[in-house]
N, C-alpha and C. Protein backbone atom coordinates (compact mmCIF):
# COMPACT_ATOMS: atom_id res chain seq x y z
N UNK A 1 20.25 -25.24 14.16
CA UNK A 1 20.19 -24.40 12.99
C UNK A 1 20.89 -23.07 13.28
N UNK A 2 21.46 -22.47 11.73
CA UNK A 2 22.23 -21.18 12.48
C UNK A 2 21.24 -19.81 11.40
N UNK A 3 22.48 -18.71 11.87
CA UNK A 3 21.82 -17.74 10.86
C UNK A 3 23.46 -17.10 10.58
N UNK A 4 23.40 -16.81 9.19
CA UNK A 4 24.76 -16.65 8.82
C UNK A 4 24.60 -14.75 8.47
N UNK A 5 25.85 -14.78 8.00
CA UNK A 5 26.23 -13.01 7.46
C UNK A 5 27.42 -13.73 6.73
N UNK A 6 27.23 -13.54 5.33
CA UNK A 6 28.32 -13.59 4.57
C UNK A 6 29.41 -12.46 4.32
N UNK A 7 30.55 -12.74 3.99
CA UNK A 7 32.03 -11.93 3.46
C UNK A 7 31.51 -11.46 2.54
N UNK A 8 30.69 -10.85 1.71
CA UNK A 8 30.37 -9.64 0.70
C UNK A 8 30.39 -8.43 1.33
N UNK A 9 30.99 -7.39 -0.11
CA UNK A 9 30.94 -6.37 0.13
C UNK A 9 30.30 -5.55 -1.29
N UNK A 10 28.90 -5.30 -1.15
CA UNK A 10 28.26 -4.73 -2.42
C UNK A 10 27.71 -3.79 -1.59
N UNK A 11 28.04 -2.16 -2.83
CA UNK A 11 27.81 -0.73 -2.87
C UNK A 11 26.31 -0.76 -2.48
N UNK A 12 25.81 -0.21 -2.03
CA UNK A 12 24.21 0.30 -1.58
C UNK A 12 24.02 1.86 -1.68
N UNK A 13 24.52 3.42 -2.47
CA UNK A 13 24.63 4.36 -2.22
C UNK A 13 25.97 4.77 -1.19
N UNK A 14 25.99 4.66 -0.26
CA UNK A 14 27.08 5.36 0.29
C UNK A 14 27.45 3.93 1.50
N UNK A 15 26.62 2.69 1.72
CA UNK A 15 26.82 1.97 2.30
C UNK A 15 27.54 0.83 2.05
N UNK A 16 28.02 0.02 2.54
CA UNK A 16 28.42 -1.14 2.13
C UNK A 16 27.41 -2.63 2.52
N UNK A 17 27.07 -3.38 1.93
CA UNK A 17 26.22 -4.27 2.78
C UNK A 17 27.00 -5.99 2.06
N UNK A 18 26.09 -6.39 2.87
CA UNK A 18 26.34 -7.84 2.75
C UNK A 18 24.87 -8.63 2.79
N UNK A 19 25.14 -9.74 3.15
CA UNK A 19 24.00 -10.83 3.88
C UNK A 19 23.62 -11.79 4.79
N UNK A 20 22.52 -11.59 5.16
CA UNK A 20 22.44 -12.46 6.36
C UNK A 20 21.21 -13.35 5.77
N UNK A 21 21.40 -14.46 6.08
CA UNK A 21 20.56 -15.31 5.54
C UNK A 21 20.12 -16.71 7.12
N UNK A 22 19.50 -17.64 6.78
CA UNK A 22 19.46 -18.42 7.97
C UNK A 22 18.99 -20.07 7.33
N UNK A 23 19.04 -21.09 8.36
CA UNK A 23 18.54 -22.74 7.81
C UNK A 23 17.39 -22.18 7.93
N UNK A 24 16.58 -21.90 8.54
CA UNK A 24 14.88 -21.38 8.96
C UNK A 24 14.55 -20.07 9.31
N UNK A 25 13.94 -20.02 8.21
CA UNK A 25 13.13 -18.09 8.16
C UNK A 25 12.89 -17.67 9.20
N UNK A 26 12.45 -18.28 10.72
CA UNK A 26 11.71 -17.65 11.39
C UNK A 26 13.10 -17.08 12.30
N UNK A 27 13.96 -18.36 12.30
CA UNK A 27 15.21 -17.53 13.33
C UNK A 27 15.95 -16.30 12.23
N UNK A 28 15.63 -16.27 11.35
CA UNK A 28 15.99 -15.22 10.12
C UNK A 28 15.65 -13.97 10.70
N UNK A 29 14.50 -13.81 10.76
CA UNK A 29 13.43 -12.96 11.31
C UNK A 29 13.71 -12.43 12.23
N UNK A 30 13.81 -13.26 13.28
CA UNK A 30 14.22 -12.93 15.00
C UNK A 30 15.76 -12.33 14.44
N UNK A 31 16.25 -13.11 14.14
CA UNK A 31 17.38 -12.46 14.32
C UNK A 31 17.39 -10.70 13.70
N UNK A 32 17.19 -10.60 12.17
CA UNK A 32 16.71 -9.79 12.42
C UNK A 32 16.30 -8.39 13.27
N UNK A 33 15.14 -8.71 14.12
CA UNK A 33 14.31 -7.95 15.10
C UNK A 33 15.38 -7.81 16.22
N UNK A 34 15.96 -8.54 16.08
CA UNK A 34 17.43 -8.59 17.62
C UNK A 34 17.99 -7.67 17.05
N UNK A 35 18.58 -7.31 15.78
CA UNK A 35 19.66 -6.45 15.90
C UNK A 35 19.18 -4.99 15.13
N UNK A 36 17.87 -5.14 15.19
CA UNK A 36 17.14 -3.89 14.77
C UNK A 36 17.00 -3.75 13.48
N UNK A 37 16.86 -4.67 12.52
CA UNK A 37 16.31 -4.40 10.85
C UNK A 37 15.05 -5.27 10.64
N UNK A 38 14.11 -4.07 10.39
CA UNK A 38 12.78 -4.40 10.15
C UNK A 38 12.86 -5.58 9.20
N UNK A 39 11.49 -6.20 9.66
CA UNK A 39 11.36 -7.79 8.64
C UNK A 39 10.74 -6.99 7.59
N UNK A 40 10.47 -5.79 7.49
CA UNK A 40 10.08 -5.66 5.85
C UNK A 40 10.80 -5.65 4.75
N UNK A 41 12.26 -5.80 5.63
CA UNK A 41 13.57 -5.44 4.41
C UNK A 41 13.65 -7.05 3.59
N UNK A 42 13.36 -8.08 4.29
CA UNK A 42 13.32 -9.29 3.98
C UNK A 42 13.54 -9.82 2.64
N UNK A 43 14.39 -10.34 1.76
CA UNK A 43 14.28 -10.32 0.70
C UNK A 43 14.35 -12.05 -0.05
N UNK A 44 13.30 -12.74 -0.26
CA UNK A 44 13.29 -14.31 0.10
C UNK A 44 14.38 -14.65 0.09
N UNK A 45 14.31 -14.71 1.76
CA UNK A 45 15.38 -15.95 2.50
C UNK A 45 16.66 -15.08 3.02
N UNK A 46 16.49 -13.78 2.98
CA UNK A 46 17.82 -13.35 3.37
C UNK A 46 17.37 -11.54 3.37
N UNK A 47 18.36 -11.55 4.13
CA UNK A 47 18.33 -9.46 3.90
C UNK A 47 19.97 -9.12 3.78
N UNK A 48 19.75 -7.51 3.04
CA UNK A 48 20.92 -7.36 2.96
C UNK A 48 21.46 -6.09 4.17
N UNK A 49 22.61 -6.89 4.81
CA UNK A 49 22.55 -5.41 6.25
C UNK A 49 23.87 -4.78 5.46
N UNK A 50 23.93 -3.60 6.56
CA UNK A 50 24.60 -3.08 6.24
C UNK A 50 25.87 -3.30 7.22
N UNK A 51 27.37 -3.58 7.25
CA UNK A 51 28.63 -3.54 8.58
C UNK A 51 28.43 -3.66 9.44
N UNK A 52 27.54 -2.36 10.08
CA UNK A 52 27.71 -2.32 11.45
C UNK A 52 26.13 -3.44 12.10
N UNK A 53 25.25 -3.72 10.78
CA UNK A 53 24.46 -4.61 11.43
C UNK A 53 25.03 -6.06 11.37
N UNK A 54 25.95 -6.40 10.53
CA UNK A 54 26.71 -7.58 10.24
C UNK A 54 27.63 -7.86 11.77
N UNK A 55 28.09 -6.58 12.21
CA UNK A 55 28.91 -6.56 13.35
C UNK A 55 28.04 -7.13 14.43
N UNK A 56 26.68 -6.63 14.88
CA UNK A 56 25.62 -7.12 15.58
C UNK A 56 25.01 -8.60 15.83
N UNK A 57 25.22 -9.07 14.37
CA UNK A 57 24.77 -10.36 14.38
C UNK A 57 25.69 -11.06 14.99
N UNK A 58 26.77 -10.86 13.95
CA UNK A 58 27.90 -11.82 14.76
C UNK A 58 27.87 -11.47 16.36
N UNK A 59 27.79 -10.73 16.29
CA UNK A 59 27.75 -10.56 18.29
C UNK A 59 26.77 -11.55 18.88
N UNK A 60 25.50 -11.03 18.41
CA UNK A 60 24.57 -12.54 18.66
C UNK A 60 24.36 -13.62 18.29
N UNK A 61 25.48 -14.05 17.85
CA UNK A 61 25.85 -15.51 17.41
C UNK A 61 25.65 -16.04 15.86
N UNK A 62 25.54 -15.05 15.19
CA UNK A 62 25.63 -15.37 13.49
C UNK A 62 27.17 -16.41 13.38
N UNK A 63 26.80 -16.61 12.63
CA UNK A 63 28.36 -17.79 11.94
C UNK A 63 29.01 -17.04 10.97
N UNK A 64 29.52 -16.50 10.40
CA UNK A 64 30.92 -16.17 9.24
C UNK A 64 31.12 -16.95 8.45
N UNK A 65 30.50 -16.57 7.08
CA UNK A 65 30.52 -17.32 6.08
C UNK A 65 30.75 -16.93 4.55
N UNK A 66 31.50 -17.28 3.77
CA UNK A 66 31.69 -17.09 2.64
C UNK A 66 30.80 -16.97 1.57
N UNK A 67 31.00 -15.74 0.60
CA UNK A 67 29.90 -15.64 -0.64
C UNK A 67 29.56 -17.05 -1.24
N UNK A 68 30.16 -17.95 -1.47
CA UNK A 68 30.70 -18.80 -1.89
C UNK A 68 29.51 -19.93 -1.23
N UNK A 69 29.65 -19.86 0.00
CA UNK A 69 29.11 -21.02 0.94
C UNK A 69 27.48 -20.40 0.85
N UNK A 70 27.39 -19.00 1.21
CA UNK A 70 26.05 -18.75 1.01
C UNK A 70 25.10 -18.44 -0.11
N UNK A 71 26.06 -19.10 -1.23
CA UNK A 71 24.98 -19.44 -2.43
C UNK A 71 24.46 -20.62 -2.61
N UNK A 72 25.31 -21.73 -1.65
CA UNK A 72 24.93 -22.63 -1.17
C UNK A 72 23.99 -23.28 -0.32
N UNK A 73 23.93 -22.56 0.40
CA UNK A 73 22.80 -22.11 1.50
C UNK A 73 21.66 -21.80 1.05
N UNK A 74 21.24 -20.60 0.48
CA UNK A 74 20.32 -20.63 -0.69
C UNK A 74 19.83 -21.04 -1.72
N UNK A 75 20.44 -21.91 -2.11
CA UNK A 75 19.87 -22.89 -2.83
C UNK A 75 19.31 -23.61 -1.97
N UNK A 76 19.77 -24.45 -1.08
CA UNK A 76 19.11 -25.36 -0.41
C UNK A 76 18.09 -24.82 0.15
N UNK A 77 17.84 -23.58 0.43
CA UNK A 77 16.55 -22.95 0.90
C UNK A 77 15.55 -22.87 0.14
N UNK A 78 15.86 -22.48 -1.39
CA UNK A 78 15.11 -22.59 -2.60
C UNK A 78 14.44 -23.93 -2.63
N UNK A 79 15.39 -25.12 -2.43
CA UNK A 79 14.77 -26.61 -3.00
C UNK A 79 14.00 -26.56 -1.94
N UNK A 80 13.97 -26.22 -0.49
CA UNK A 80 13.10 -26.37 0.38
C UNK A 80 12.04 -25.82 -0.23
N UNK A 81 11.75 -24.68 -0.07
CA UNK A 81 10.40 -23.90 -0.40
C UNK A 81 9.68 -24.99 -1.60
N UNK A 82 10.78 -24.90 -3.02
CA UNK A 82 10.01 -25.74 -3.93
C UNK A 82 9.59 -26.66 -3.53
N UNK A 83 10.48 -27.47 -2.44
CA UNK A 83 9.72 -29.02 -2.30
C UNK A 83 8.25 -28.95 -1.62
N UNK A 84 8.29 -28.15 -0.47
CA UNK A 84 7.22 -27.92 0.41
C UNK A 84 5.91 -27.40 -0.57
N UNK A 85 6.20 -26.34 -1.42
CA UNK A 85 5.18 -25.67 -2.41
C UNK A 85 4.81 -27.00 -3.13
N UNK A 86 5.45 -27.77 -3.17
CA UNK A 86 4.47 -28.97 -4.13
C UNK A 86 3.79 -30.22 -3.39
N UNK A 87 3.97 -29.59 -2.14
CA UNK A 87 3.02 -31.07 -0.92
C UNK A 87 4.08 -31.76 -0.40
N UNK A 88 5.31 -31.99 -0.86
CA UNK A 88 6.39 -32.84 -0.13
C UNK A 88 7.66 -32.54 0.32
N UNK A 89 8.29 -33.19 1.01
CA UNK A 89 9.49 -33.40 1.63
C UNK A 89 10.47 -33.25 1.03
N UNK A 90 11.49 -32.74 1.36
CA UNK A 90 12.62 -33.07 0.20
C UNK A 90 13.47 -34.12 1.15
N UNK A 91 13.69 -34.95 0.27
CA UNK A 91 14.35 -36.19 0.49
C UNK A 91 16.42 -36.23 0.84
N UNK A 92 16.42 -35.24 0.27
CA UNK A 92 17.88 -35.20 0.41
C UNK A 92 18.37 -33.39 -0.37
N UNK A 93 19.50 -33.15 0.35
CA UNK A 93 20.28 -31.86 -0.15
C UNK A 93 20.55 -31.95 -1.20
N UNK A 94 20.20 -30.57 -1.86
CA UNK A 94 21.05 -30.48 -3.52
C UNK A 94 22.47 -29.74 -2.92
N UNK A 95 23.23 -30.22 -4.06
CA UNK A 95 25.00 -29.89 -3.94
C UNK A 95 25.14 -28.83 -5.01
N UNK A 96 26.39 -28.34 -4.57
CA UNK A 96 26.34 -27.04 -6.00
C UNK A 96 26.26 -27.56 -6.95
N UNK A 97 26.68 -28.78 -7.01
CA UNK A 97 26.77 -29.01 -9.18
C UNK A 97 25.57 -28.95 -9.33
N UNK A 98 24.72 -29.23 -8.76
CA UNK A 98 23.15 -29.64 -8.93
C UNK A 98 22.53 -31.43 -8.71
N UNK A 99 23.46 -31.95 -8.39
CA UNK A 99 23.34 -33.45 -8.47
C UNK A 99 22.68 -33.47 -6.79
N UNK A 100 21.97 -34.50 -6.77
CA UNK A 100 21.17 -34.95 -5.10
C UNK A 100 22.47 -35.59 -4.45
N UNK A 101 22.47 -35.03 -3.01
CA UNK A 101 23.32 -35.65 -2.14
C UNK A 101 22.41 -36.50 -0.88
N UNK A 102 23.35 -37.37 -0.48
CA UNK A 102 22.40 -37.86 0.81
C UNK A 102 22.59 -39.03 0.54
N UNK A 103 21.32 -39.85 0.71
CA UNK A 103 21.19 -41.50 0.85
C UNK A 103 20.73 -41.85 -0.38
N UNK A 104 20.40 -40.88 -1.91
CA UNK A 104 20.23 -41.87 -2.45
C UNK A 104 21.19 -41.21 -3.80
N UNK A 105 22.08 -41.27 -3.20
CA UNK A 105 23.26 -40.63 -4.48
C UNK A 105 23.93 -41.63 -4.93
C-alpha cells in the first residue's frame, strides 16, 4: 500500500497546498506524524499540506500523483468506508465512470 501527494496547487491564504491522501488511513496518519502535520488536520481520507510538506513526503516515500488519479483514489476509499459501514466487504473496485471493475464486470 502507498501514500500519495497529488500535483494540485490550491490558494490557502498566502500558501499553496495540495494532497496527501493514502490506500489505508493508518499509514495516512503515520505518514503524516513523520513529516510533522498533526492528525487533527485530517480531513476524511486525506489532508491538505502545504509544498514544503509535499517535499517531505515524497522524501519518505510518497508516490506522485495526479489530481486526476487522486479523485480516483478517493473514491475507492469512499466505497471502502461505505462498504465496511454496512457489515461487508467490497467485492470489487469502482472505476471512474462508476461501473464495478474486477471479477464480476
Amino acid at each position: 500500500m502507498s501514500v500519495y501527494v497529488d500535483d494540485a496547487r490550491n490558494r490557502y491564504g498566502r500558501m499553496i497546498m495540495c494532497h496527501m491522501l493514502a490506500d489505508i488511513e493508518a499509514e495516512l496518519h503515520q505518514m503524516a506524524e513523520k513529516i510533522g502535520v498533526s492528525t487533527k488536520w485530517a480531513q476524511r481520507g486525506h489532508y491538505d499540506i502545504c509544498l514544503s510538506k509535499r517535499k517531505l513526503a515524497l522524501e519518505a516515500g510518497a508516490v506522485e500523483i495526479t489530481q486526476r488519479e487522486a479523485v480516483v483514489i478517493r473514491r475507492q476509499y469512499t466505497a471502502r468506508r461505505r462498504c465496511v459501514g454496512m457489515g461487508r466487504q467490497e467485492r470489487s473496485t469502482p472505476r471512474v465512470d462508476g461501473r464495478r471493475g474486477g471479477e464480476d464486470a
